[in-house]
Protein backbone atom coordinates (compact mmCIF):
# COMPACT_ATOMS: atom_id res chain seq x y z
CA UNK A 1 0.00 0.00 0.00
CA UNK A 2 1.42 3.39 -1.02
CA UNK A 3 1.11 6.61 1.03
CA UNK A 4 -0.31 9.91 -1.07
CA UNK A 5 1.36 13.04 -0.74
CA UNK A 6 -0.75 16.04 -1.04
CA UNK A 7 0.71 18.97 -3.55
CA UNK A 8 2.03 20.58 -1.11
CA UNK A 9 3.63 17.74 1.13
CA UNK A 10 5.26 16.48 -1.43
CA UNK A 11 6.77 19.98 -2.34
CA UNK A 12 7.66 19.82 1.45
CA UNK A 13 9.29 16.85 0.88
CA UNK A 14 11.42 17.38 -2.54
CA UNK A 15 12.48 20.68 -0.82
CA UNK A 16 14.01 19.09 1.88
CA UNK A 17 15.61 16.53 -0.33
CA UNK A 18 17.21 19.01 -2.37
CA UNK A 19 18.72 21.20 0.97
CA UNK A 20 20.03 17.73 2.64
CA UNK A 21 21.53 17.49 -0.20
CA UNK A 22 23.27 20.91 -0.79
CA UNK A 23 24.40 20.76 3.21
CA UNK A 24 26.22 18.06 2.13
CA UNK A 25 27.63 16.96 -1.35
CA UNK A 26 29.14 13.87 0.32
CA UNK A 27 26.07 11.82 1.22
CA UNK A 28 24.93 9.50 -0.89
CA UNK A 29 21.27 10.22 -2.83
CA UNK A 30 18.57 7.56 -1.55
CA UNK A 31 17.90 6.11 -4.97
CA UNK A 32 15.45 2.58 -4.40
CA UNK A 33 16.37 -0.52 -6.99
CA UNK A 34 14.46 -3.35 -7.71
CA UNK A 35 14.44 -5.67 -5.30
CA UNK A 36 15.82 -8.28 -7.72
CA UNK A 37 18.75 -6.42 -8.90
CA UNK A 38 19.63 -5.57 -5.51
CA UNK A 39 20.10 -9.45 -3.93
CA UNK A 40 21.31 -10.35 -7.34
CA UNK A 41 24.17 -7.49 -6.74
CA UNK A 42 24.47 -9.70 -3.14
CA UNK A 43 24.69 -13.13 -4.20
CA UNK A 44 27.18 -12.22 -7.05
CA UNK A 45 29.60 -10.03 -3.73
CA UNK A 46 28.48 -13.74 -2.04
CA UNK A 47 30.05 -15.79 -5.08
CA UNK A 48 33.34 -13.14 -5.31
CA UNK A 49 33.84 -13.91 -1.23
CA UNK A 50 32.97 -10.15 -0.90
CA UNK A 51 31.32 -11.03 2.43
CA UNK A 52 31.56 -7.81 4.11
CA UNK A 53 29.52 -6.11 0.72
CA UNK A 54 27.39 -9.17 0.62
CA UNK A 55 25.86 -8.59 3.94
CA UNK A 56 25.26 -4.62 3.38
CA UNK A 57 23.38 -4.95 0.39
CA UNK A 58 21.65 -7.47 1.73
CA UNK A 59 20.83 -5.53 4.69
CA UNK A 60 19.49 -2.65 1.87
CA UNK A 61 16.93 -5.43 0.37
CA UNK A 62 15.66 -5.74 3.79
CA UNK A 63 15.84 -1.94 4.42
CA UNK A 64 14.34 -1.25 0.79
CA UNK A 65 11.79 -3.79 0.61
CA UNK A 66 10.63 -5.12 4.21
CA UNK A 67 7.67 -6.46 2.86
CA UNK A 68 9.26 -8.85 0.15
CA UNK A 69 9.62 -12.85 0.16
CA UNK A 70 13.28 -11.40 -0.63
CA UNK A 71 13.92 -9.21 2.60
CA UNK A 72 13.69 -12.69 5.41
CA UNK A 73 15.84 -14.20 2.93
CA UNK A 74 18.65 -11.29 2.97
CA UNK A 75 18.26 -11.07 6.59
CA UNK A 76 19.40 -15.32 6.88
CA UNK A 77 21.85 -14.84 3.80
CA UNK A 78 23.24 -11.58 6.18
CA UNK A 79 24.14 -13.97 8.62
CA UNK A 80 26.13 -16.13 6.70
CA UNK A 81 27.82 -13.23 4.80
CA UNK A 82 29.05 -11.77 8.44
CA UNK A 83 30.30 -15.27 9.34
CA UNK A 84 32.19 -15.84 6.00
CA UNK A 85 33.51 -12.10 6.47
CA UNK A 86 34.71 -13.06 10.28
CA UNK A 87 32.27 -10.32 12.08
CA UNK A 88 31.07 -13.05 14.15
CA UNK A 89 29.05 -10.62 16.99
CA UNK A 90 27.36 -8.81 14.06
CA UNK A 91 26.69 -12.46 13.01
CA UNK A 92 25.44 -13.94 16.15
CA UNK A 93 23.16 -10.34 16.71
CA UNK A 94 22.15 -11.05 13.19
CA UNK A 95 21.33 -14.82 13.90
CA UNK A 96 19.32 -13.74 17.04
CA UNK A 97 17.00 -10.91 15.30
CA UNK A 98 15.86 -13.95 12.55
CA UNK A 99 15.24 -16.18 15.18
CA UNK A 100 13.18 -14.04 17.50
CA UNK A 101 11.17 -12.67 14.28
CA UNK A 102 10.94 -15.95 12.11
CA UNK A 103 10.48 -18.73 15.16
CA UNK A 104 8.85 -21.19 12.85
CA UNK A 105 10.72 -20.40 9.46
CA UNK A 106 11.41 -23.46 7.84
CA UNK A 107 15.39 -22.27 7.80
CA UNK A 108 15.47 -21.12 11.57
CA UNK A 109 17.96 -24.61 12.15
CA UNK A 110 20.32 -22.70 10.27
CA UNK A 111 19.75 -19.90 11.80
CA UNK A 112 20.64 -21.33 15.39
CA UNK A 113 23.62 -23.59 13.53
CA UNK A 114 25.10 -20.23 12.43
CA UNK A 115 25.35 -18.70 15.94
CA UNK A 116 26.39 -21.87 16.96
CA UNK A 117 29.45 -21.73 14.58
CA UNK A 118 30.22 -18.28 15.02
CA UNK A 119 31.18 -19.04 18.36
CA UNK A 120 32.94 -22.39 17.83
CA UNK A 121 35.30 -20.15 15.97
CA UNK A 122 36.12 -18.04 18.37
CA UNK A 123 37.23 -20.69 20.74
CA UNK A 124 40.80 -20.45 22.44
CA UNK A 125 43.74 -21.75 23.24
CA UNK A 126 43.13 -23.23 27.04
CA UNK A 127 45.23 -20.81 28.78
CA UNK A 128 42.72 -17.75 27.92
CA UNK A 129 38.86 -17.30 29.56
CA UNK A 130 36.67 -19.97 28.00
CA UNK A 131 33.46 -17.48 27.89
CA UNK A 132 33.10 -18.20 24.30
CA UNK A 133 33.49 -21.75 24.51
CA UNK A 134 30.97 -22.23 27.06
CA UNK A 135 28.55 -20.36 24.76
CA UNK A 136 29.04 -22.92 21.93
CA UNK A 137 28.47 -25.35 24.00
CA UNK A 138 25.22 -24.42 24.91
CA UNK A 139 24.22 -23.19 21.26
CA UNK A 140 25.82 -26.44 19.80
CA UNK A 141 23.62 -28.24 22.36
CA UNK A 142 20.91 -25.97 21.55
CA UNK A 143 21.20 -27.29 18.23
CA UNK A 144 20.81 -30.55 18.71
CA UNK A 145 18.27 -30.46 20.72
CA UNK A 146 15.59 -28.47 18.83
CA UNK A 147 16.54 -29.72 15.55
CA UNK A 148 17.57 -33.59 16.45
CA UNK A 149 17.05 -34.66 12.43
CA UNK A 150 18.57 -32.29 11.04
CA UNK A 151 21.83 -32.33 9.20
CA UNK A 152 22.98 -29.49 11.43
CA UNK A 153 22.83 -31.69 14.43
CA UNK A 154 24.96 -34.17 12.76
CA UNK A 155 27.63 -31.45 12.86
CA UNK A 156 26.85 -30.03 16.29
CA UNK A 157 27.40 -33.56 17.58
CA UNK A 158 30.91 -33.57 16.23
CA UNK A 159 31.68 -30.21 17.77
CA UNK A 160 30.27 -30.75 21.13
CA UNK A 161 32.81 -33.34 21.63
CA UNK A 162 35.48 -31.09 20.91
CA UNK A 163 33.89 -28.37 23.01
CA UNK A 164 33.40 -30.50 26.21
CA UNK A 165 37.40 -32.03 25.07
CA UNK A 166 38.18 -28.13 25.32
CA UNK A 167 36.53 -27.24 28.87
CA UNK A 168 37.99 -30.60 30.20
CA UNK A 169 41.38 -28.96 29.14
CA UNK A 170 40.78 -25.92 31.15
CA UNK A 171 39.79 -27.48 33.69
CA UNK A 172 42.83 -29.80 33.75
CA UNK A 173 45.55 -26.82 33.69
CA UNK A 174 43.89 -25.43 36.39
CA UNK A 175 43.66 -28.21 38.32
CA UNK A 176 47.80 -29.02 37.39
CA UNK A 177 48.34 -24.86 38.61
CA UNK A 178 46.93 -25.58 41.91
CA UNK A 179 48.60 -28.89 42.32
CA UNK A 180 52.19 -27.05 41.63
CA UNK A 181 51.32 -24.54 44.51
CA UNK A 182 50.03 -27.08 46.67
CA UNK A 183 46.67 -25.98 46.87
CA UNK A 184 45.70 -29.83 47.01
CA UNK A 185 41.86 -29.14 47.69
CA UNK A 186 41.74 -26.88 45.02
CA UNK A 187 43.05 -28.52 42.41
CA UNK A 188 41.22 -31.84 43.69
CA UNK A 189 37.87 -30.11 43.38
CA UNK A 190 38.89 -29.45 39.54
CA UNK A 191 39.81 -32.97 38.78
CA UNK A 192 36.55 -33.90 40.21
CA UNK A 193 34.72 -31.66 37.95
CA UNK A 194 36.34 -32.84 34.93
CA UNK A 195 35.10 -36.17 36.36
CA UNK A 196 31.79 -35.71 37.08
CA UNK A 197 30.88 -32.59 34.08
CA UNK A 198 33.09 -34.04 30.83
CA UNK A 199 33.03 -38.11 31.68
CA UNK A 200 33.40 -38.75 28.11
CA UNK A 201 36.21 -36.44 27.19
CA UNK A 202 39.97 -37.71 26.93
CA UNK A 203 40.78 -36.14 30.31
CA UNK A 204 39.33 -38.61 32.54
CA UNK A 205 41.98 -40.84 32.86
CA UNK A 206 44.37 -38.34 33.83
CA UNK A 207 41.84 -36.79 36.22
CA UNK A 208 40.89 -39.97 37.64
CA UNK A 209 45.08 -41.08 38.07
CA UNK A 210 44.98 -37.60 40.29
CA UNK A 211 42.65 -38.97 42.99
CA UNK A 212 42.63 -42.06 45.27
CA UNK A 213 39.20 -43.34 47.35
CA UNK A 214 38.39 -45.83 48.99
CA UNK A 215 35.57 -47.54 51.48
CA UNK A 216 35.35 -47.60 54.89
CA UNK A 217 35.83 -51.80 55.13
CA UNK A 218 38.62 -50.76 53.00
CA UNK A 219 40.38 -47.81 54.81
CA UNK A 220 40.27 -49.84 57.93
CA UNK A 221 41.76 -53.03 56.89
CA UNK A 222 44.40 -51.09 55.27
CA UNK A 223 44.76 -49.53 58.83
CA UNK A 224 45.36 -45.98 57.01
CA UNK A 225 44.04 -44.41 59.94
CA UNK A 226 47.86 -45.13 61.65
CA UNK A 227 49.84 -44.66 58.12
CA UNK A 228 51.50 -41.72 57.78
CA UNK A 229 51.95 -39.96 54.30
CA UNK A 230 54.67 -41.38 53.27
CA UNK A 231 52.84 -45.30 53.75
CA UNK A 232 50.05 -44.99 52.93
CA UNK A 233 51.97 -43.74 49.35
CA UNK A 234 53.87 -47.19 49.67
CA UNK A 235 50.79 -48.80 49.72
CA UNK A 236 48.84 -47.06 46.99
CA UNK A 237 51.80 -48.05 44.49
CA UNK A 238 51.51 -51.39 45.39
CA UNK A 239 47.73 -51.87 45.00
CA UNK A 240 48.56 -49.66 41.13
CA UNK A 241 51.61 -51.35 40.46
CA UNK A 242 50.51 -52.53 37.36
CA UNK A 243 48.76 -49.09 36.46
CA UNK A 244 52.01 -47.24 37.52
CA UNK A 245 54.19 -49.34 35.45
CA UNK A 246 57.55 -49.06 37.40
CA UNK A 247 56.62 -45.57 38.04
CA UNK A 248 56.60 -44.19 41.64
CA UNK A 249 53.45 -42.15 43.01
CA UNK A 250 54.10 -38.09 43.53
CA UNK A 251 52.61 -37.30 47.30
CA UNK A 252 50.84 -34.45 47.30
CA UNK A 253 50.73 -34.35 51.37
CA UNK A 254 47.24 -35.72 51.33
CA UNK A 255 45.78 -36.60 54.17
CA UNK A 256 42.63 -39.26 54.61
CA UNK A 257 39.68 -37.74 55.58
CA UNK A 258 35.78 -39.06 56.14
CA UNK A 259 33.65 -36.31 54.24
CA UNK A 260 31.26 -34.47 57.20
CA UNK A 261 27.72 -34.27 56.51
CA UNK A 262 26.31 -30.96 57.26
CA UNK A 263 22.34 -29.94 56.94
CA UNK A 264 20.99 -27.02 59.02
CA UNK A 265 17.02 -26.66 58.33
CA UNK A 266 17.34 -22.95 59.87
CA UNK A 267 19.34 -20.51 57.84
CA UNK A 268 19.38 -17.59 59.78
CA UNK A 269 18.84 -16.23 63.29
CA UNK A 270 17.90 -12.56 63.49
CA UNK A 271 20.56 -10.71 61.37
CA UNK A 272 23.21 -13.85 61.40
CA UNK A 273 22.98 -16.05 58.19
CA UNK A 274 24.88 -19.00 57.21
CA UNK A 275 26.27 -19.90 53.85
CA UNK A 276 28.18 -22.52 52.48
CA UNK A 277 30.12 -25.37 54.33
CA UNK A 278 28.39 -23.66 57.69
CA UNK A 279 24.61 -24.44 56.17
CA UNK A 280 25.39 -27.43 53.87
CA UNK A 281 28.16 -29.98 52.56
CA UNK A 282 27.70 -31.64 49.43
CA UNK A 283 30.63 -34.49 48.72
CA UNK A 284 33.21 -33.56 46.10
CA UNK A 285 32.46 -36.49 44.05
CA UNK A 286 29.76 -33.95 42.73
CA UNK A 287 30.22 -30.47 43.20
CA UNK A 288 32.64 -28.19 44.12
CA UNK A 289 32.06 -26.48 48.12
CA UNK A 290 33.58 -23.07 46.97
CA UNK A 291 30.92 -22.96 44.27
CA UNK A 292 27.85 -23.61 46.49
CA UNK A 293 29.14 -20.91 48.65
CA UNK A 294 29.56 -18.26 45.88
CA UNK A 295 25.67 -19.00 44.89
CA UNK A 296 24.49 -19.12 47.91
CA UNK A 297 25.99 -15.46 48.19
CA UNK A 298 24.49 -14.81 45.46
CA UNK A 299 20.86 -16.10 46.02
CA UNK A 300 21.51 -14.06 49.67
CA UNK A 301 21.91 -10.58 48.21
CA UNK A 302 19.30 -10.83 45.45
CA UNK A 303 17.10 -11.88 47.90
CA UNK A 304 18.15 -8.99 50.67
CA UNK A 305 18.01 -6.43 47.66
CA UNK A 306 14.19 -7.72 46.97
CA UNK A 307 13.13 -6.91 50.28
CA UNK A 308 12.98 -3.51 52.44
CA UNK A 309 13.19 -5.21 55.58
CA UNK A 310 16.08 -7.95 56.46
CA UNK A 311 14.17 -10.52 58.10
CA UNK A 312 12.11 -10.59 55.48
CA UNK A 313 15.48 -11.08 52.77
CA UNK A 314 16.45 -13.82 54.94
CA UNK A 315 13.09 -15.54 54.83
CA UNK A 316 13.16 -15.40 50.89
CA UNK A 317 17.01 -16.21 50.65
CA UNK A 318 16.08 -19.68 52.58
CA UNK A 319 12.98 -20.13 51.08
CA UNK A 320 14.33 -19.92 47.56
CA UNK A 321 17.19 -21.38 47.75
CA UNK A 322 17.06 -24.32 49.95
CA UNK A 323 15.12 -26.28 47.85
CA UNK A 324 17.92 -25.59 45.04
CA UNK A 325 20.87 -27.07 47.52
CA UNK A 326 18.39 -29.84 48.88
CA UNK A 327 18.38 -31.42 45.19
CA UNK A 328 21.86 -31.06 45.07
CA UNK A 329 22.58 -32.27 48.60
CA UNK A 330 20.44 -35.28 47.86
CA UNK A 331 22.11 -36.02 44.22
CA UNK A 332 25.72 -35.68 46.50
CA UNK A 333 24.42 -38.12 49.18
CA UNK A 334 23.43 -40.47 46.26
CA UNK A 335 27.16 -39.83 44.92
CA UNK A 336 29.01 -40.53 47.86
CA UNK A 337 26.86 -43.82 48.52
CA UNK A 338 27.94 -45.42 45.03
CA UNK A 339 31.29 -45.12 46.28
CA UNK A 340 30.40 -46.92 49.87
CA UNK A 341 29.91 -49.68 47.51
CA UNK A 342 32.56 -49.52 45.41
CA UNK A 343 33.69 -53.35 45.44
CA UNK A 344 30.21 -53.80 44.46
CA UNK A 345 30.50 -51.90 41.42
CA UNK A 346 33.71 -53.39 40.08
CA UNK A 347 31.92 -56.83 39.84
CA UNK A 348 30.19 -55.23 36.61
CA UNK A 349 31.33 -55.27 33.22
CA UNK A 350 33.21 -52.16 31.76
CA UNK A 351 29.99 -50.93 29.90
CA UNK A 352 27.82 -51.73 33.31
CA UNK A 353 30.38 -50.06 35.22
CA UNK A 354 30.68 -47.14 33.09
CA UNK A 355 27.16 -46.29 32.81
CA UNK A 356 26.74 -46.93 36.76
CA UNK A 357 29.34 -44.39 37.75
CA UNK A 358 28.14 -42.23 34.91
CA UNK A 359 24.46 -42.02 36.36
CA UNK A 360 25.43 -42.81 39.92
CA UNK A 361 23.83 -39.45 41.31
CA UNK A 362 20.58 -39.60 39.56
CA UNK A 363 20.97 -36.40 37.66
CA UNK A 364 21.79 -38.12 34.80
CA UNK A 365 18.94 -39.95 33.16
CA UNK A 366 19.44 -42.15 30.25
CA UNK A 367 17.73 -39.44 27.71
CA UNK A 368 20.03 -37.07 28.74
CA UNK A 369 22.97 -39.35 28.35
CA UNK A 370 22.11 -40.34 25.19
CA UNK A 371 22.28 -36.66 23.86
CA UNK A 372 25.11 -35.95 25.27
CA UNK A 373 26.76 -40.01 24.40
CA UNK A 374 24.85 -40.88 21.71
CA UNK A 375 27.51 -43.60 20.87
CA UNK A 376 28.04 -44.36 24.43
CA UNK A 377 24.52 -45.24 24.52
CA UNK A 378 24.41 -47.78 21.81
CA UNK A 379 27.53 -48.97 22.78
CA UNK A 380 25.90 -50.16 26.48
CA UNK A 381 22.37 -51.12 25.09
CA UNK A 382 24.33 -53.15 22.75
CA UNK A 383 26.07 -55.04 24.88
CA UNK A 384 23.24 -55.51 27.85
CA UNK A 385 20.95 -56.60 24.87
CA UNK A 386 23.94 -59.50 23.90
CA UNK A 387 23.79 -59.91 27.23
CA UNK A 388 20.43 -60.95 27.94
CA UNK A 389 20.35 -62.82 25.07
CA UNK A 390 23.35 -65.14 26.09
């Protein structure tokens, strides 16, 4: 539908065309071209790898013609031409404004798959901040979950790996950094989340060599309660003499210690509030302490910042958060009783045991385990179906 200019509106307008213009010779004249000729002009910039052109004319069809078949098609092709080009934030803003305005376009997939990439790109060498890395993750994953059929999920699948490989890494050097200064706990609590968060990445083994348990029935046979460092080392590298290969264990001054199990019901009394270890443990074989401790900060000053009067933040930090930590607590508890039974476990198979330790808190169903282990997944149902049939 066009708008009509009265005679004089429209001498209004040419007027004010013409002075524009005369203020300033160097702007370019607004001249509007066929919508055909203009993301013809874009596909041929697309076909000379003259991304950075590509995406502005394609930017003008949209501008120039919003109401066109042609303008959502410039505004997906935009994307790409900013990703070939390297401009990956104008690409992932881009990728974001077709998906919130096209939700249901048949091409959204490659909408998310784009943003996806654009960050994969920008991922890092494992010494610098992994921010960008732990947003492909979640758009890789994002991915594959919404579009699970799609030959962009194929892709993400491959990727993911690499991603999780990548975070593992990070993880890892940290972990060695603290181990170096002798900030054992630390540097535990890292190996333990490379255990726990990437258990099908090529660190595990490495993380897993870093950290000795065992059970009570165990311990005290043993009689480590009496060893001192240096023998209860003697005895590790016995039990993993053939793991070690000849090789001698590197003490780290560990000491033994049974985990404490802490649960207060009542967070606060008057203006005193606990946090943390104080309130809640939750074994390391599932979470890190220091973490819990930091959100439960967290949870405390968004909830004091909510309320005018401090008994009533307190009442809304406990309220909303304990049932958070309970789950978590509960999950932990879970944890820590798979490895009570521990002799138990190594009775299994390698698939069996694998896909017991895997789940062993209960946050990890087998749906969720198959998208994150697809061929994991077939791998055990594989072998428990030969099983059953034998």
């Amino acid at each position: 539908m066009r708008q009509l200019f009265s005679p004089s509106r429209l001498g209004a307008a040419v007027l004010l065309i013409v002075l524009a213009g005369c203020g300033n010779s160097k702007n370019e004249v607004y001249i509007e071209k066929p919508v055909d000729d203009l993301y013809n002009k874009a596909m041929d910039a697309v076909v000379d790898e003259r991304y950075s052109e590509a995406a502005k004319t394609f930017e003008q069809v949209e501008s120039q013609h919003p109401y066109s078949v042609w303008a959502t098609k410039s505004q997906l092709m935009s994307v790409y031409s900013q990703y070939e080009a390297g401009n990956y934030d104008q690409a992932v803003i881009a990728a974001d404004r077709f998906i919130q305005l096209h939700p249901g376009h048949r091409d959204v997939a490659y909408a998310y798959y784009l943003k996806a990439i654009c960050y994969y790109m920008q991922i890092v060498d494992v010494g610098r901040d992994q921010r960008t890395t732990e947003l492909a993750l979640r758009s890789l994953d994002d991915v594959v979950r919404r579009f699970p059929d799609s030959k962009y999920a194929r892709d993400a699948k491959l990727k993911l790996d690499f991603t999780r490989d990548h975070l593992a890494g990070k993880e890892m050097e940290i972990g060695r950094y603290y181990l170096n200064r002798q900030e054992y706990l630390a540097a535990m609590n890292r190996f333990k989340r490379v255990i726990d968060n990437y258990q099908t990445t090529t660190h595990v083994p490495e993380a897993l060599e870093r950290l000795v348990e065992c059970d009570l029935a165990t311990w005290q046979r043993y009689g480590f309660a009496g060893k001192t460092v240096e023998e209860s080392q003697a005895i590790c590298e016995q039990v993993f003499a053939a793991t070690l290969d000849g090789h001698a264990l590197v003490s780290n001054k560990s000491v033994w210690r049974n985990f404490p199990w802490i649960w207060n019901e009542r967070w606060s009394f008057r203006n005193m509030v606990l946090i943390g270890d104080a309130l809640h443990s939750a074994h390391f074989s599932i979470g890190s302490g220091t973490r819990l401790a930091i959100e439960d900060a967290i949870a405390l000053t968004k909830a004091l910042e909510a309320e005018t009067e401090i008994a009533a933040g307190l009442a809304r930090y406990q309220s909303e958060r304990k049932p958070i930590v309970k789950k978590l607590v509960t999950a932990a508890r879970t944890s820590a009783d798979w490895y009570e039974h521990f002799s138990e476990h190594m009775k299994l198979d390698v698939m069996d045991f694998a896909y017991s330790y895997i789940t062993r808190s209960g946050r990890i169903d087998d749906a969720r385990l198959r998208a994150m282990s697809p061929q994991f997944m077939a791998r055990h149902e594989a072998a428990k179906n030969s099983g059953s049939r034998s």
